[in-house]
N, C-alpha and C. Protein backbone atom coordinates (compact mmCIF):
# COMPACT_ATOMS: atom_id res chain seq x y z
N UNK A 1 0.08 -22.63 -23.25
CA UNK A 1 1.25 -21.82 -22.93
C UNK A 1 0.84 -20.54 -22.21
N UNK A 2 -0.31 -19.90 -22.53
CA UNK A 2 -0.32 -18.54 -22.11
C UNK A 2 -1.02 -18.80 -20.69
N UNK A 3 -1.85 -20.08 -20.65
CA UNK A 3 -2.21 -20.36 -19.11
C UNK A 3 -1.43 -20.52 -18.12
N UNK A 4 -0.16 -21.45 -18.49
CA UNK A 4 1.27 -21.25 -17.77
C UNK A 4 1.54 -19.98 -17.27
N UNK A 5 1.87 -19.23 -18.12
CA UNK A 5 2.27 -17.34 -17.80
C UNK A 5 1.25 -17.11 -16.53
N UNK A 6 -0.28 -17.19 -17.07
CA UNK A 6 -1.17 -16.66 -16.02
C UNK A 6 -1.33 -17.06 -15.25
N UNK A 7 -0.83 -18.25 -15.03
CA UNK A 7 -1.10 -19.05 -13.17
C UNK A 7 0.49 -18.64 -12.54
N UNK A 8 1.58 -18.40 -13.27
CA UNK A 8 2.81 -18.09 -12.35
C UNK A 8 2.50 -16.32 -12.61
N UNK A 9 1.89 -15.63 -12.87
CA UNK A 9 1.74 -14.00 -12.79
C UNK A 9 0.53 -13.91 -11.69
N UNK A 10 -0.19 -14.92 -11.31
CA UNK A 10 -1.36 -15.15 -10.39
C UNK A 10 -0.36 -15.28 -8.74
N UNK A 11 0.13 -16.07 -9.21
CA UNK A 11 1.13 -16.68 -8.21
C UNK A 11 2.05 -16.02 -7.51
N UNK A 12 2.35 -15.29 -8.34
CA UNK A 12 3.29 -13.77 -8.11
C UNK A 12 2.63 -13.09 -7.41
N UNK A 13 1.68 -12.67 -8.34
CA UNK A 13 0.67 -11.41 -7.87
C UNK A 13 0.52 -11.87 -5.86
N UNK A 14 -0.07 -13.03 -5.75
CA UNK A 14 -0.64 -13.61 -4.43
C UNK A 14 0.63 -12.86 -3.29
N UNK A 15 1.60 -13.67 -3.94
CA UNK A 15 2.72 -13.69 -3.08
C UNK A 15 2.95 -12.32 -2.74
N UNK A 16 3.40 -11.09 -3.58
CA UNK A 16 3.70 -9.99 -3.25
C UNK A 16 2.21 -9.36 -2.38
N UNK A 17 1.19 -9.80 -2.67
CA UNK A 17 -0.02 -9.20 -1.99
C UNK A 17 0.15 -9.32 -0.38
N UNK A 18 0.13 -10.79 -0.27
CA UNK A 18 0.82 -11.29 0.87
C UNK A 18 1.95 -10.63 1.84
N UNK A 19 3.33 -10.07 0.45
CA UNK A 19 3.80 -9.14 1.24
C UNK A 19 3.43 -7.30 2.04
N UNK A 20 2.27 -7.44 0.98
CA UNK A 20 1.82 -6.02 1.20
C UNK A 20 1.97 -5.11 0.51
N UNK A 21 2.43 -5.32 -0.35
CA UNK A 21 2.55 -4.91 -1.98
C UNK A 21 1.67 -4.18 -2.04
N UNK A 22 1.14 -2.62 -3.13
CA UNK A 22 0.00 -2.07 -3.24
C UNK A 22 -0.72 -2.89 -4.77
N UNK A 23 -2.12 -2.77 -4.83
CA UNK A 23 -2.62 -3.61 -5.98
C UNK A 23 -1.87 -3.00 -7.65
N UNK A 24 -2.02 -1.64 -7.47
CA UNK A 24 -1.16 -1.20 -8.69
C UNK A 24 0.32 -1.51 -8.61
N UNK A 25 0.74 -1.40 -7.73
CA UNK A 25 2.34 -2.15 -8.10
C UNK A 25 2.15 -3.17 -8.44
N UNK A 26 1.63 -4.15 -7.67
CA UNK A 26 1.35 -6.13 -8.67
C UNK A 26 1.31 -5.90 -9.92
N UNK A 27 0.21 -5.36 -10.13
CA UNK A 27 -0.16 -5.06 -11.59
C UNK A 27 0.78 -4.69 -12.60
N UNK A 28 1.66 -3.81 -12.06
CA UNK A 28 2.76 -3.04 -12.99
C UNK A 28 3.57 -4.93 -13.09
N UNK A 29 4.06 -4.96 -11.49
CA UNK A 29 5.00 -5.98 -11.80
C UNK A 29 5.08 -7.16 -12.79
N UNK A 30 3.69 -7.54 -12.42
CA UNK A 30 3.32 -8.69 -13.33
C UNK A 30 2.48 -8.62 -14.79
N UNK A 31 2.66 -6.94 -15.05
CA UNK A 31 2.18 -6.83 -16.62
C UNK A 31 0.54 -7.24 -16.53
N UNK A 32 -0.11 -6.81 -15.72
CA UNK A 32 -1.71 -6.52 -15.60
C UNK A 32 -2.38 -5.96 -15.25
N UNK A 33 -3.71 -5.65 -16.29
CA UNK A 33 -4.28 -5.15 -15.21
C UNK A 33 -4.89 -5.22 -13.93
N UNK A 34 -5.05 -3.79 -13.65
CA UNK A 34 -4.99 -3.74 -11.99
C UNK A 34 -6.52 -4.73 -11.46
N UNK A 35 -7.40 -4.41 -12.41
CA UNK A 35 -8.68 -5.11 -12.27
C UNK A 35 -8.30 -6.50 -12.33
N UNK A 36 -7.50 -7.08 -13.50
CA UNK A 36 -7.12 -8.67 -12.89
C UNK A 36 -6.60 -9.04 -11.49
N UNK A 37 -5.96 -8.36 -10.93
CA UNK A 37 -5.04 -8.44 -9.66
C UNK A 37 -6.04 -8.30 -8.72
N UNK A 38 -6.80 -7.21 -8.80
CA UNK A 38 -8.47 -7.41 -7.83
C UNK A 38 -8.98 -8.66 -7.65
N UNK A 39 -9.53 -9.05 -8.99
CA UNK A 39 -10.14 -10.46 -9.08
C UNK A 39 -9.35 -11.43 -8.48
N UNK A 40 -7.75 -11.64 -8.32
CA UNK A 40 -6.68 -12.98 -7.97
C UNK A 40 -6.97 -12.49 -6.14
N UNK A 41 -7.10 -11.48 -6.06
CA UNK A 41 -6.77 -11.12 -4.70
C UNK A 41 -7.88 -11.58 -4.29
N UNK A 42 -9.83 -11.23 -4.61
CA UNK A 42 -10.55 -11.06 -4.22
C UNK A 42 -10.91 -12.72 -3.89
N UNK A 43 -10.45 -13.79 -5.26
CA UNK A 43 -10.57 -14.81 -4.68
C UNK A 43 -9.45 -16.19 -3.98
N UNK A 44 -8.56 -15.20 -3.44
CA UNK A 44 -7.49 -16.23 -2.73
C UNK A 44 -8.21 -15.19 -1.48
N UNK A 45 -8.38 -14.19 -1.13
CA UNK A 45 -8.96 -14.22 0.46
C UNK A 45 -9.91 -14.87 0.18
N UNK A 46 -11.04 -15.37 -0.53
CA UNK A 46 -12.19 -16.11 -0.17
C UNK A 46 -11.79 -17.71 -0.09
N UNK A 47 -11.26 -17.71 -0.98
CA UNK A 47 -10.37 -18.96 -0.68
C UNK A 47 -10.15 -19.57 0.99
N UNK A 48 -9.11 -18.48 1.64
CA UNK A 48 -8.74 -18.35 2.43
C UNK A 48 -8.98 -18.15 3.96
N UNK A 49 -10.41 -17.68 3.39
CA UNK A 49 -11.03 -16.78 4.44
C UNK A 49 -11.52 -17.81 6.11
N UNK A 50 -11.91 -18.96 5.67
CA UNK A 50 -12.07 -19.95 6.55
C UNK A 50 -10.70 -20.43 7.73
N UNK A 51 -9.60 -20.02 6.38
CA UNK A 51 -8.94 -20.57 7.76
C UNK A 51 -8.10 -19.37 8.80
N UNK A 52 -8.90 -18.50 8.41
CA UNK A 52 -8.54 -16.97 9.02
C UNK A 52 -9.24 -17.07 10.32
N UNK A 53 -10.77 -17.23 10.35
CA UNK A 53 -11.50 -17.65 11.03
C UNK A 53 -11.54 -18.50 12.14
């Protein structure tokens, strides 16, 4: 159950990042900390990063 929460607060987090959101607002929004929201961010651009390229 609580993995549920954290993949749709991940999910969130992405999306508003995406919009341009600042990392402490995500954080507020989605009830985390700001250091978790680092880590979601740090690896959906690496994720990502190839097809940026």
């Amino acid at each position: 159950m609580a993995q549920g929460r954290e993949e749709r607060s991940k999910a969130t987090a992405i999306n508003l990042y995406k919009m341009g959101m600042p990392m402490a607002q995500i954080a507020q929004a989605v009830e985390e900390k700001a250091q978790t929201i680092e880590c979601w961010v740090d690896e959906f651009r690496k994720e990502n990063e190839d097809s940026v390229n």
